[in-house]
N, C-alpha and C. Protein backbone atom coordinates (compact mmCIF):
# COMPACT_ATOMS: atom_id res chain seq x y z
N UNK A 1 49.45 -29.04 42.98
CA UNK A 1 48.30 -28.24 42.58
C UNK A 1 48.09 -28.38 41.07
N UNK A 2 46.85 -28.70 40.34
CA UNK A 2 46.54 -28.91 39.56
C UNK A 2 45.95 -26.91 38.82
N UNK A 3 46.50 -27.47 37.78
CA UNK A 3 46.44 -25.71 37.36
C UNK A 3 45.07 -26.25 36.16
N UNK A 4 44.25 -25.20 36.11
CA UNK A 4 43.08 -24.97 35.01
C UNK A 4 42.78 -23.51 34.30
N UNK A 5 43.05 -23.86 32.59
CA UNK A 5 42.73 -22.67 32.10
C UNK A 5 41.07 -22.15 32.34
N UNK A 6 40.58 -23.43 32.28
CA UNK A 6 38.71 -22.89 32.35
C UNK A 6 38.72 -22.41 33.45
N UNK A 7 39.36 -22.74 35.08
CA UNK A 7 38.72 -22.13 35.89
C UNK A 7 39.46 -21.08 36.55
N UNK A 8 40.48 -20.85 35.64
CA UNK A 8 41.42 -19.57 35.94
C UNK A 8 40.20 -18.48 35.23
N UNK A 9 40.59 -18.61 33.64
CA UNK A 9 39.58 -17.75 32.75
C UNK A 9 38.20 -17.23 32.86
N UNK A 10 37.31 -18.76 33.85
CA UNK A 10 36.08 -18.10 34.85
C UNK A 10 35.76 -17.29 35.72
N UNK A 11 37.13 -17.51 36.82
CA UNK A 11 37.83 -17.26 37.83
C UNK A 11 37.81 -15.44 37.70
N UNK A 12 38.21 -15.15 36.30
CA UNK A 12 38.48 -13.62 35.75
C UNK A 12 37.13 -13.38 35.89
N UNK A 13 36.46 -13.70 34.68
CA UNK A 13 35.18 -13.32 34.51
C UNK A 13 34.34 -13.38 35.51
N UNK A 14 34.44 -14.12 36.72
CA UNK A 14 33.50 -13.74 37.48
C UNK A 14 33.47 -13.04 38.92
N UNK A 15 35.23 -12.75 39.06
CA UNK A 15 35.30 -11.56 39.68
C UNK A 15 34.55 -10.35 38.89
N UNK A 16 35.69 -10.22 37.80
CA UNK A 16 34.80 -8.51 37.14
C UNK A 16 32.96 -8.59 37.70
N UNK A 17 32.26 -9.52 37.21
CA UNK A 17 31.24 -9.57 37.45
C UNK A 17 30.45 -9.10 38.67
N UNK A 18 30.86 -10.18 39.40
CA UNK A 18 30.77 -10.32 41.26
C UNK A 18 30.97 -9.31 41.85
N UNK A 19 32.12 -8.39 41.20
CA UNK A 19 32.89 -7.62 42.26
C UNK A 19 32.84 -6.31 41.95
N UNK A 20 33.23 -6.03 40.27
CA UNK A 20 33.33 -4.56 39.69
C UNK A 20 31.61 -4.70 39.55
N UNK A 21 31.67 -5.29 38.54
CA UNK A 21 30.35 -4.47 37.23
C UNK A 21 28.74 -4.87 38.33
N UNK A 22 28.82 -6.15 38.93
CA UNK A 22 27.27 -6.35 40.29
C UNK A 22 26.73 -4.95 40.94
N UNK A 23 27.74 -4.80 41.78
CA UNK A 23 27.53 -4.15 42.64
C UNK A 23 27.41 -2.88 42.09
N UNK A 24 28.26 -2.28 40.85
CA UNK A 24 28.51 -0.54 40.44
C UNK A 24 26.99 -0.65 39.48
N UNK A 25 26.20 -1.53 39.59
CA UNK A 25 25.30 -0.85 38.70
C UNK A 25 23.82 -0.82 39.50
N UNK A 26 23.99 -1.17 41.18
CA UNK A 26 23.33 -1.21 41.89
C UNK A 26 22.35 0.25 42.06
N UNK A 27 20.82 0.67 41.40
CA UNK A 27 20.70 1.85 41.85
C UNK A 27 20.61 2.49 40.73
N UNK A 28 20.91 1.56 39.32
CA UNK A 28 20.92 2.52 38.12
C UNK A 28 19.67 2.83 37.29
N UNK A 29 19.25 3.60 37.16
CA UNK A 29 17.93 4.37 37.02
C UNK A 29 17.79 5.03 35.45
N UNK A 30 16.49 5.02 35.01
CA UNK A 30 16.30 5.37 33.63
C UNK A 30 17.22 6.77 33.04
N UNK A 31 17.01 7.62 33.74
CA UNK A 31 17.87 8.88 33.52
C UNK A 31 18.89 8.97 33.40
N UNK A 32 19.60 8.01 33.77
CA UNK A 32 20.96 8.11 34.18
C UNK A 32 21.13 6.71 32.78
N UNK A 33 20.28 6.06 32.75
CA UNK A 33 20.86 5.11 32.02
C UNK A 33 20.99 5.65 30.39
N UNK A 34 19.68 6.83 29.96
CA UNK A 34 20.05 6.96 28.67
C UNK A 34 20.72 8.30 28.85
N UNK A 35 21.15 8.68 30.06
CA UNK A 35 21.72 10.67 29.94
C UNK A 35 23.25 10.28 28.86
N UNK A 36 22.80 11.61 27.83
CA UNK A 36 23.78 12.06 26.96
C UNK A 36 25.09 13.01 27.52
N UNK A 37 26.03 12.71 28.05
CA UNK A 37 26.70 13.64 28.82
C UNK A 37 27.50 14.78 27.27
N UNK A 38 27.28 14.24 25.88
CA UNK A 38 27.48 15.19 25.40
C UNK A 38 26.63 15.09 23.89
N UNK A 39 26.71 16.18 23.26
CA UNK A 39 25.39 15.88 22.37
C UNK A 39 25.74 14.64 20.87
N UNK A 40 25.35 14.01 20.53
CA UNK A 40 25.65 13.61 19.65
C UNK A 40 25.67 11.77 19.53
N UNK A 41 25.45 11.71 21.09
CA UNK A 41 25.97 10.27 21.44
C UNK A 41 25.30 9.22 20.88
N UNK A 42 25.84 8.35 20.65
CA UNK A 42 24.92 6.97 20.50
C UNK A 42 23.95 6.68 21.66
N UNK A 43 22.64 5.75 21.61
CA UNK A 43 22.18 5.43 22.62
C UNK A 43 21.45 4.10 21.87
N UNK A 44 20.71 3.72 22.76
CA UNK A 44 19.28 2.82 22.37
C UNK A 44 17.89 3.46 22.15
N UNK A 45 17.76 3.62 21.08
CA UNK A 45 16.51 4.26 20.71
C UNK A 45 15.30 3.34 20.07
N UNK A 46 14.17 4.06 20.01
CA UNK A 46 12.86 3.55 19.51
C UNK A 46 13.19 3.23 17.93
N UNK A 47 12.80 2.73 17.14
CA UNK A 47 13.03 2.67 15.91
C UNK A 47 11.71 2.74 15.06
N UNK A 48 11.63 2.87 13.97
CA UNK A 48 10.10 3.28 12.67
C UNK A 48 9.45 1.79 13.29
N UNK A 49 9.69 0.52 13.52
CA UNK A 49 8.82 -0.49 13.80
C UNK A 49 8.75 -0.88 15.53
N UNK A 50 9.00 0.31 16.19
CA UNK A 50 8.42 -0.08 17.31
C UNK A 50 9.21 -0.45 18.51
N UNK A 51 10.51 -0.91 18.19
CA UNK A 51 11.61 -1.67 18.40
C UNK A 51 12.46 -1.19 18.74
N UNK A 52 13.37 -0.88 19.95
CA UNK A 52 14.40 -0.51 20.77
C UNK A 52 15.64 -0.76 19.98
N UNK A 53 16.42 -0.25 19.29
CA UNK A 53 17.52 -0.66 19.01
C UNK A 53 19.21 0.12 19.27
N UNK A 54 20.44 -0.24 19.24
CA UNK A 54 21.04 0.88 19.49
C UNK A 54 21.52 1.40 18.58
N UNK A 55 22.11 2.54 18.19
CA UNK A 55 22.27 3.38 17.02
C UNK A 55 23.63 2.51 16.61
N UNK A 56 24.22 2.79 15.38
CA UNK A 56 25.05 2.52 14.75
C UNK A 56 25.34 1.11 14.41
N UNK A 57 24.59 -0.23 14.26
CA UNK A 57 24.52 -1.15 14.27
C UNK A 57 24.61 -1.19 12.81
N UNK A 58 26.04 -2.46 12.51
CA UNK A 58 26.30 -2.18 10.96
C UNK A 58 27.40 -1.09 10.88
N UNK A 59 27.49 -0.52 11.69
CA UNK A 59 28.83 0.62 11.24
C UNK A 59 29.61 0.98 12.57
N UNK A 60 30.57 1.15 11.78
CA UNK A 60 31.68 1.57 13.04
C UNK A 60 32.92 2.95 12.15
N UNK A 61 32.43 4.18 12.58
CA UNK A 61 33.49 5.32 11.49
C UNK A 61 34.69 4.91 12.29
N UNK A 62 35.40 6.03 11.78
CA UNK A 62 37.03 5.91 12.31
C UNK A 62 36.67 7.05 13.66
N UNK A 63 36.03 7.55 13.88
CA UNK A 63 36.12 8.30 14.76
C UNK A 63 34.51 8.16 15.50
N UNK A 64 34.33 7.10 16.43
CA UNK A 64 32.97 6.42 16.73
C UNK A 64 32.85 7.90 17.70
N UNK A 65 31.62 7.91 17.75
CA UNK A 65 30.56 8.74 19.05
C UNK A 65 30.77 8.75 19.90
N UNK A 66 31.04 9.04 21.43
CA UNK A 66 30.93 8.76 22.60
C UNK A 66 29.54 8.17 22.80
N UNK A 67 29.09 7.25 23.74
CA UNK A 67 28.00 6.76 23.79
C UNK A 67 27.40 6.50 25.10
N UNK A 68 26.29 6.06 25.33
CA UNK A 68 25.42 6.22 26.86
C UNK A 68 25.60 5.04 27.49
N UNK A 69 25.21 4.81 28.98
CA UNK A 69 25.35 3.89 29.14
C UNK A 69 24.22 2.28 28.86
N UNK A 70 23.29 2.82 28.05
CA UNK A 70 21.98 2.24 27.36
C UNK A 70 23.15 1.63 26.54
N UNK A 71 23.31 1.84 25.55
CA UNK A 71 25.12 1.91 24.58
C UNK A 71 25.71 0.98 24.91
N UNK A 72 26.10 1.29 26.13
CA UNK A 72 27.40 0.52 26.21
C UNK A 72 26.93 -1.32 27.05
N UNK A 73 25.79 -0.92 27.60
CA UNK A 73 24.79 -2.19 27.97
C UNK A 73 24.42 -3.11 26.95
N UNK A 74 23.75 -2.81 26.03
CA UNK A 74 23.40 -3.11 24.82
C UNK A 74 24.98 -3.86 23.97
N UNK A 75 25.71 -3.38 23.93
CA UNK A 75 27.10 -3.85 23.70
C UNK A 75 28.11 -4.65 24.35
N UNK A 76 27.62 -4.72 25.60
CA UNK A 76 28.06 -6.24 26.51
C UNK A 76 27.05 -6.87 26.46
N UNK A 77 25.85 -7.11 26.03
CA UNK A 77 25.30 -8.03 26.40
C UNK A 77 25.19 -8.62 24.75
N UNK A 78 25.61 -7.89 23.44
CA UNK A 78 25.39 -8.36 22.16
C UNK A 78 26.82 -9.06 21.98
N UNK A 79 27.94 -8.48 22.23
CA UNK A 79 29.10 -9.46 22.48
C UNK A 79 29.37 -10.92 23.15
N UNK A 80 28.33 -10.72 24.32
CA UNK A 80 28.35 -12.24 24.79
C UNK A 80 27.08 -13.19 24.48
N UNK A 81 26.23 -12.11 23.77
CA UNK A 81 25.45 -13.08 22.98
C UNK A 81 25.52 -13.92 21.46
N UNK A 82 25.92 -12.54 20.46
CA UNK A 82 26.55 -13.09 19.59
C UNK A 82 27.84 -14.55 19.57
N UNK A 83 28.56 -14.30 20.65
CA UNK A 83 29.84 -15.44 20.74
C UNK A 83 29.38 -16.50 21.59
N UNK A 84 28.38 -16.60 22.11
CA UNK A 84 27.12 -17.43 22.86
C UNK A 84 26.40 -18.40 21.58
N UNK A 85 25.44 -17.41 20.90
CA UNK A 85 25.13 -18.18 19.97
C UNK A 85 26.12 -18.93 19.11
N UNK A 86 27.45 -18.18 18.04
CA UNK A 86 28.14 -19.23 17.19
C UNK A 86 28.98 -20.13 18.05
N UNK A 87 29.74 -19.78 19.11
CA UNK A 87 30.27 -21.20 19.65
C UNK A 87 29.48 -22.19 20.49
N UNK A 88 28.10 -22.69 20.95
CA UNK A 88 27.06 -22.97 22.24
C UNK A 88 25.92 -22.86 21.77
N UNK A 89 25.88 -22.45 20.61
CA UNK A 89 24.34 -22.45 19.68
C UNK A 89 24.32 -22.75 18.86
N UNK A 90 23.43 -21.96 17.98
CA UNK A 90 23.11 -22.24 16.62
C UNK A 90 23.66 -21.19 15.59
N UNK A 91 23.72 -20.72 15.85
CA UNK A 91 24.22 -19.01 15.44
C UNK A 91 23.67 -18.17 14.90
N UNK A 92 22.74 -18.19 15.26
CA UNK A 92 21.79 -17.13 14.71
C UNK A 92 21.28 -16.43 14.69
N UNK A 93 22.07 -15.37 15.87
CA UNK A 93 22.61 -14.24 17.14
C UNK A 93 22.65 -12.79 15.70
N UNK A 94 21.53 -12.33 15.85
CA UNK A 94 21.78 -11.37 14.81
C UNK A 94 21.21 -9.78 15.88
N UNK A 95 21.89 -9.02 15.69
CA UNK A 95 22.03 -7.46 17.06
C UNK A 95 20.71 -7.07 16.01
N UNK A 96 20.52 -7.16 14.98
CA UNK A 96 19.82 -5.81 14.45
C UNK A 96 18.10 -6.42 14.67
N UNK A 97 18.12 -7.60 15.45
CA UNK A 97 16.90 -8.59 15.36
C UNK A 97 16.35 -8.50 16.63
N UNK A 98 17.24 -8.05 17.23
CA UNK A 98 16.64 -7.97 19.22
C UNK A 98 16.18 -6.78 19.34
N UNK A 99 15.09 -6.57 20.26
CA UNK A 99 14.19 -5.52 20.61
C UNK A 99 15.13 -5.06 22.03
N UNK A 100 15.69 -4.30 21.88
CA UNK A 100 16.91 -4.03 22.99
C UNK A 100 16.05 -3.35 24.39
N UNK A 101 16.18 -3.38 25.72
CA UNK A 101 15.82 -2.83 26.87
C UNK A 101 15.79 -1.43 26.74
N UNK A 102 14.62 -1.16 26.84
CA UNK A 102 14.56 0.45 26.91
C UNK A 102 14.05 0.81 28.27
N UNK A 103 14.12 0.36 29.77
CA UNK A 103 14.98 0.65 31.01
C UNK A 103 15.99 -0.17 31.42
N UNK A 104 16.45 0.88 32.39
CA UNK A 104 17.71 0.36 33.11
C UNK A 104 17.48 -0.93 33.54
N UNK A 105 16.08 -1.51 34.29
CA UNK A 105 16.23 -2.47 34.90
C UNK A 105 16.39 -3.76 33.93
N UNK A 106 15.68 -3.94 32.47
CA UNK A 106 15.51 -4.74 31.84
C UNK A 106 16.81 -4.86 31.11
N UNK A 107 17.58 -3.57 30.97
CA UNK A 107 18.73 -3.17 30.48
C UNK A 107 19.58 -4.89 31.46
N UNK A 108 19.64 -4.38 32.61
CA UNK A 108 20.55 -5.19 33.53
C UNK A 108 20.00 -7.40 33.51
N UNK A 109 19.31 -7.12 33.29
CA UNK A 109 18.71 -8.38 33.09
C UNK A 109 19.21 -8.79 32.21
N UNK A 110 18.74 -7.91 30.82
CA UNK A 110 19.19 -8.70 29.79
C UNK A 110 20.96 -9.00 29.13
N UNK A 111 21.88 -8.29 30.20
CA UNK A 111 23.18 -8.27 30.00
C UNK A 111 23.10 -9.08 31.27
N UNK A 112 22.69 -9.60 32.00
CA UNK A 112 22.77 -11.28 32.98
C UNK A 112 22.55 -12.17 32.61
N UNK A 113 21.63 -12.20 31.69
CA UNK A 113 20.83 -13.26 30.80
C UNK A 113 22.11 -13.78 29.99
N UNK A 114 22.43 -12.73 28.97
CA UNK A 114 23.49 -13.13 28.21
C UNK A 114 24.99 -13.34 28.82
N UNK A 115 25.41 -12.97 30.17
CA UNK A 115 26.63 -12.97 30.78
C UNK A 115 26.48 -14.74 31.32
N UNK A 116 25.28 -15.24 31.69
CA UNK A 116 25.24 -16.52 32.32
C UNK A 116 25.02 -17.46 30.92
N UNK A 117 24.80 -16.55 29.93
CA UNK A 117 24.73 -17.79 28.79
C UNK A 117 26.02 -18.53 28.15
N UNK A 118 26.66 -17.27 28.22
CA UNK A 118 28.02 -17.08 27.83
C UNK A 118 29.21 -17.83 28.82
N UNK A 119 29.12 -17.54 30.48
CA UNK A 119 29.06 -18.04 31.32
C UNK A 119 29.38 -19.97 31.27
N UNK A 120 28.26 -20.51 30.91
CA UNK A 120 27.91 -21.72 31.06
C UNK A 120 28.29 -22.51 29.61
N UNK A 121 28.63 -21.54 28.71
CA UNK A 121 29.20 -22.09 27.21
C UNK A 121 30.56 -22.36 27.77
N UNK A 122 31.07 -21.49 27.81
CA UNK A 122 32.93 -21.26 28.44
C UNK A 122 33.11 -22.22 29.24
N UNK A 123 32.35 -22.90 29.95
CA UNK A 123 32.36 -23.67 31.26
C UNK A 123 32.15 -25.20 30.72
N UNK A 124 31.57 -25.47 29.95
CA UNK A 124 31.32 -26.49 29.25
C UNK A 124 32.50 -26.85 28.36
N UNK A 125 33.28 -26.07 28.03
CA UNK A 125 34.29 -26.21 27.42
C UNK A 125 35.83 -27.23 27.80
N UNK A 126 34.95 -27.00 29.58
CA UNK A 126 36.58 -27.38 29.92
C UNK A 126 37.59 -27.30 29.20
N UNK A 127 38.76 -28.27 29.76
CA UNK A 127 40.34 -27.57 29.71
C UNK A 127 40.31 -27.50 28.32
N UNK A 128 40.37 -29.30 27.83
CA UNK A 128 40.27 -29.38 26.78
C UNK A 128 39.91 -28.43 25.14
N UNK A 129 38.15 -28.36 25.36
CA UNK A 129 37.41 -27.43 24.73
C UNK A 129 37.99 -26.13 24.43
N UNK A 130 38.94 -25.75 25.34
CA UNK A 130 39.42 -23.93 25.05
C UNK A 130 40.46 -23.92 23.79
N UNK A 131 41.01 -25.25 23.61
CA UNK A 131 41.84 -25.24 22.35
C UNK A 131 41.80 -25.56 21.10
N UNK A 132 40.58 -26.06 20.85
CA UNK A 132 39.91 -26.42 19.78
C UNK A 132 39.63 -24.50 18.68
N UNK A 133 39.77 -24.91 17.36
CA UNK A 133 39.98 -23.53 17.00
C UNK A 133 38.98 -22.75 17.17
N UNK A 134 38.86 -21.14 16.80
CA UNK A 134 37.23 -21.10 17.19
C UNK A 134 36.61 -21.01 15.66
N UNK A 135 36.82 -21.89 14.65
CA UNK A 135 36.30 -22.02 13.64
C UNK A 135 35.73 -20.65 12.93
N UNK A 136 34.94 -20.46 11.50
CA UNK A 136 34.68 -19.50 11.09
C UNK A 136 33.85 -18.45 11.29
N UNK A 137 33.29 -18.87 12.29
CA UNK A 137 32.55 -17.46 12.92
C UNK A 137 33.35 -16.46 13.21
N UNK A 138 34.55 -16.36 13.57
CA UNK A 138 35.99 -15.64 13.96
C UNK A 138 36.40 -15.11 12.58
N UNK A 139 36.01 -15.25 11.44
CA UNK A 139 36.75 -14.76 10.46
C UNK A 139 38.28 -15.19 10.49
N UNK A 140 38.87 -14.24 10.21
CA UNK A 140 40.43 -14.30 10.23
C UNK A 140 40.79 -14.95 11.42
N UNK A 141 40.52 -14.84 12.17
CA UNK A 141 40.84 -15.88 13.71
C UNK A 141 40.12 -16.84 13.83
N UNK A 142 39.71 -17.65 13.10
CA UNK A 142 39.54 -19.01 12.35
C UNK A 142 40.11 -20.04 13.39
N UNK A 143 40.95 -20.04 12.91
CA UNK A 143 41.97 -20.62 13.47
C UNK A 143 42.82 -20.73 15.01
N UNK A 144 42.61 -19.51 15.80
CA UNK A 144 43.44 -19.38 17.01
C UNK A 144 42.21 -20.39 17.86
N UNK A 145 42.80 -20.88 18.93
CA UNK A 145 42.19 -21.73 20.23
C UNK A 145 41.01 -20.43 20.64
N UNK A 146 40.22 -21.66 21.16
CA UNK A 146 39.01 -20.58 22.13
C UNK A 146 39.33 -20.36 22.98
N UNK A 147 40.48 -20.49 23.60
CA UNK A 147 40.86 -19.60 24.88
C UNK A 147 41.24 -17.86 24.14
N UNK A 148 42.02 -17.80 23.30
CA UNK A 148 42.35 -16.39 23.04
C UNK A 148 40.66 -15.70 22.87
N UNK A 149 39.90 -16.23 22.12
CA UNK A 149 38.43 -15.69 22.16
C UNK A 149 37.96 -15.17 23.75
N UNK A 150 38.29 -16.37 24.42
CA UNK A 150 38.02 -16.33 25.97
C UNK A 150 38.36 -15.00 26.62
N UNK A 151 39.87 -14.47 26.27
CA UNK A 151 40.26 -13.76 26.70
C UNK A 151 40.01 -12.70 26.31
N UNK A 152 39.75 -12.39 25.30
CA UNK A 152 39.32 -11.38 24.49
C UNK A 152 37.96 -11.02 25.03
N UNK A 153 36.70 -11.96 25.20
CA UNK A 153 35.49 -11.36 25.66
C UNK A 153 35.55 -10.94 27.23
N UNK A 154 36.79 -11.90 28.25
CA UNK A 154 36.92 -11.22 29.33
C UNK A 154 37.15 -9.71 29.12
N UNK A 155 38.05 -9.48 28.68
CA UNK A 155 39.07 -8.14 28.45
C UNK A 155 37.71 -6.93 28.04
N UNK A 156 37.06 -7.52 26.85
CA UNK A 156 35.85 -6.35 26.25
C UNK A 156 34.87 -6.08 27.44
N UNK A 157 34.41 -7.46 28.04
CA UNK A 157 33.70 -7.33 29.13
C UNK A 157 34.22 -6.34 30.42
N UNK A 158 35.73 -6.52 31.21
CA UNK A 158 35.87 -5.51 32.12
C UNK A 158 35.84 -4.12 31.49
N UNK A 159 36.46 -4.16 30.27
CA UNK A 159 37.09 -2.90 29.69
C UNK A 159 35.67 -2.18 29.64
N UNK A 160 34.65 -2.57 29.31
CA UNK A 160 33.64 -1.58 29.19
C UNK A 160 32.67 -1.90 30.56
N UNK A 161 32.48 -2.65 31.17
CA UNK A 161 32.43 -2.28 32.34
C UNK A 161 32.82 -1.28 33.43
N UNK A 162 34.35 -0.95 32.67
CA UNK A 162 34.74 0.14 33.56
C UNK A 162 33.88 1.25 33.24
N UNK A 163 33.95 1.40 31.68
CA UNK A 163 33.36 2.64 31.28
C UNK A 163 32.11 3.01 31.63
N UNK A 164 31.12 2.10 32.05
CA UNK A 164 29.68 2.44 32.48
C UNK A 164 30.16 2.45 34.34
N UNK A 165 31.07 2.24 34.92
CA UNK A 165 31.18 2.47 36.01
C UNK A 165 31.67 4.31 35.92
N UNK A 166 32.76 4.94 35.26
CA UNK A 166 33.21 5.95 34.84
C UNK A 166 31.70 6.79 34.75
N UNK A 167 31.20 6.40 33.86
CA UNK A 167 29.61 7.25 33.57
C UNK A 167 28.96 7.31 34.67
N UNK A 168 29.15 5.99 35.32
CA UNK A 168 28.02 6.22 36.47
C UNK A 168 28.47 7.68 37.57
N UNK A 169 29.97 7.09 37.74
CA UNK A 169 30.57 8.16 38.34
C UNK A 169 30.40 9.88 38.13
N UNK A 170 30.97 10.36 36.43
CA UNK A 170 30.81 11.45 35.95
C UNK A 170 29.22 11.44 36.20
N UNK A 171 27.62 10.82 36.20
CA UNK A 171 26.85 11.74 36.62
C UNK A 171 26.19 11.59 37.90
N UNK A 172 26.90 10.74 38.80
CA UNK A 172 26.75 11.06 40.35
C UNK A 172 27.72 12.22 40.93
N UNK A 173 28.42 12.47 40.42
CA UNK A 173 29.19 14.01 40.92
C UNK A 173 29.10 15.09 39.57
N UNK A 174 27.73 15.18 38.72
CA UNK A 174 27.68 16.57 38.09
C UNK A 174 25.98 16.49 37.91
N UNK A 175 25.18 15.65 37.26
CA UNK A 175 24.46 15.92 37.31
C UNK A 175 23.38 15.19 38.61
N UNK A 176 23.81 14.37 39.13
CA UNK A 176 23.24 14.21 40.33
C UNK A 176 22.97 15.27 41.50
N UNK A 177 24.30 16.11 41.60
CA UNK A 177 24.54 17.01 42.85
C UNK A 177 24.15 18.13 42.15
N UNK A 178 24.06 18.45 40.60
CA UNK A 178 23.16 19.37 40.17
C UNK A 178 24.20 20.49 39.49
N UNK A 179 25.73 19.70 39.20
CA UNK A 179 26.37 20.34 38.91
C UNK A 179 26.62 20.80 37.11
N UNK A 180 25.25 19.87 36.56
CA UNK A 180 25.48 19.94 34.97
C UNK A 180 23.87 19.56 34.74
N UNK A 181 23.26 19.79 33.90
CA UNK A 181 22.08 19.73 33.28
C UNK A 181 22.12 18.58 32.87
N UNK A 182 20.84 17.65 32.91
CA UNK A 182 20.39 16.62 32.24
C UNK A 182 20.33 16.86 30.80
N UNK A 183 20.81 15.91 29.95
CA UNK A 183 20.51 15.92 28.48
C UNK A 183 20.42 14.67 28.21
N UNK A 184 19.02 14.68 28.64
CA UNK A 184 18.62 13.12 27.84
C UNK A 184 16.91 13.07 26.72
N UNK A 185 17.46 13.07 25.54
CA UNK A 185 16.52 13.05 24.68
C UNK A 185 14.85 12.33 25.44
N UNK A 186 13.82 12.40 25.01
CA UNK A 186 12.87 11.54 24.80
C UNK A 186 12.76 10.13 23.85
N UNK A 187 12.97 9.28 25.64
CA UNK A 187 12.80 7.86 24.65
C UNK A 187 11.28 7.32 24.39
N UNK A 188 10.63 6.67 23.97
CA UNK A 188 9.43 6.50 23.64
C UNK A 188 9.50 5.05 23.42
C-alpha cells in the first residue's frame, strides 16, 4: 500500500466537510445566523460604505468577544481564502476588501466557494508540493513545509466548525423551542 500525505490530509478535510460541517448547516436561516446569544458579540455588519463586513478586522484583544455564527462563517471562509490566495494565487486576499454575506444562504456559498478553492490548491500540491516551505506569507513560519500549514487550516477549519454546529445547537434547544429571547440586532 502506497501511503499519501495529500490524500490522507484531503481525506481529513473532506470528511469534516462532507460529514460534520454539510449536513449541520442544513436549514440555517437569517435569524439564527446573526442571533447574539449574548450582548456584545462580534457579528457581520453593514458598514458607513454600504458593505457587509465583520467586526474586529485588524484586531484581536486578549480577551476576544464571543461571536455569531455570521462571525464565525466569515472566518472560515477568510482563512481559506486568504491561504488560497498567497500559496495558489496572487495574494492579494485582503478580509477588509470583501463585501461579506449578509444571509445565511450567501453566507454558506461563499465559505464553499472558498473551501473548494482552497480544496483544489492543496490538491495540486501533491506529495511532493506539501514540503516545499510555505515561504513569507507565513511570517515566522517561513520556513516550515506546507503540510504543517495544511494541518493547521484542517484543524481551524473543524475546530470552528464545531463551534457553529454548538450555536446551531444552543439555539435549536432555547431559542427555537422558545426557551430564551431572540437578540439579534438590525442588520441592514
Amino acid at each position: 500500500m502506497t501511503f499519501s500525505w495529500n490524500h490522507e490530509l484531503l481525506d481529513q478535510l473532506d470528511f469534516g466537510w462532507e460529514h460534520q460541517f454539510t449536513p449541520r448547516m442544513a436549514g440555517l436561516g437569517d435569524d439564527e445566523y446573526f442571533w447574539e446569544p449574548v450582548d456584545g458579540c462580534w457579528s457581520v455588519r453593514s458598514s458607513r460604505d454600504g458593505r457587509s463586513i465583520p467586526d474586529g478586522i485588524g484586531e484581536w484583544p486578549d480577551s476576544p468577544p464571543f461571536t455569531t455564527i455570521a462571525w464565525r462563517l466569515a472566518h472560515i471562509a477568510s482563512f481559506f481564502g486568504k491561504r488560497t490566495s498567497n500559496h495558489f494565487g496572487d495574494g492579494s486576499y485582503d478580509m477588509a476588501e470583501v463585501n461579506w454575506p449578509s444571509t445565511a444562504d450567501a453566507a454558506l456559498d461563499h465559505v464553499e466557494r472558498a473551501y473548494r478553492a482552497w480544496h483544489a490548491g492543496v490538491e495540486s500540491l501533491g506529495e511532493d508540493g506539501l514540503f516545499r516551505p510555505c515561504g513569507p506569507a507565513e511570517g515566522r513560519f517561513s520556513d516550515d513545509p506546507l503540510a504543517i500549514l495544511v494541518f493547521h487550516i484542517n484543524r481551524e477549519f473543524l475546530h470552528h466548525a464545531a463551534e457553529v454546529a454548538l450555536l446551531r445547537d444552543l439555539y435549536r434547544d432555547t431559542v427555537a423551542k422558545g426557551n430564551l429571547t431572540l437578540n439579534t440586532p438590525a442588520h441592514s
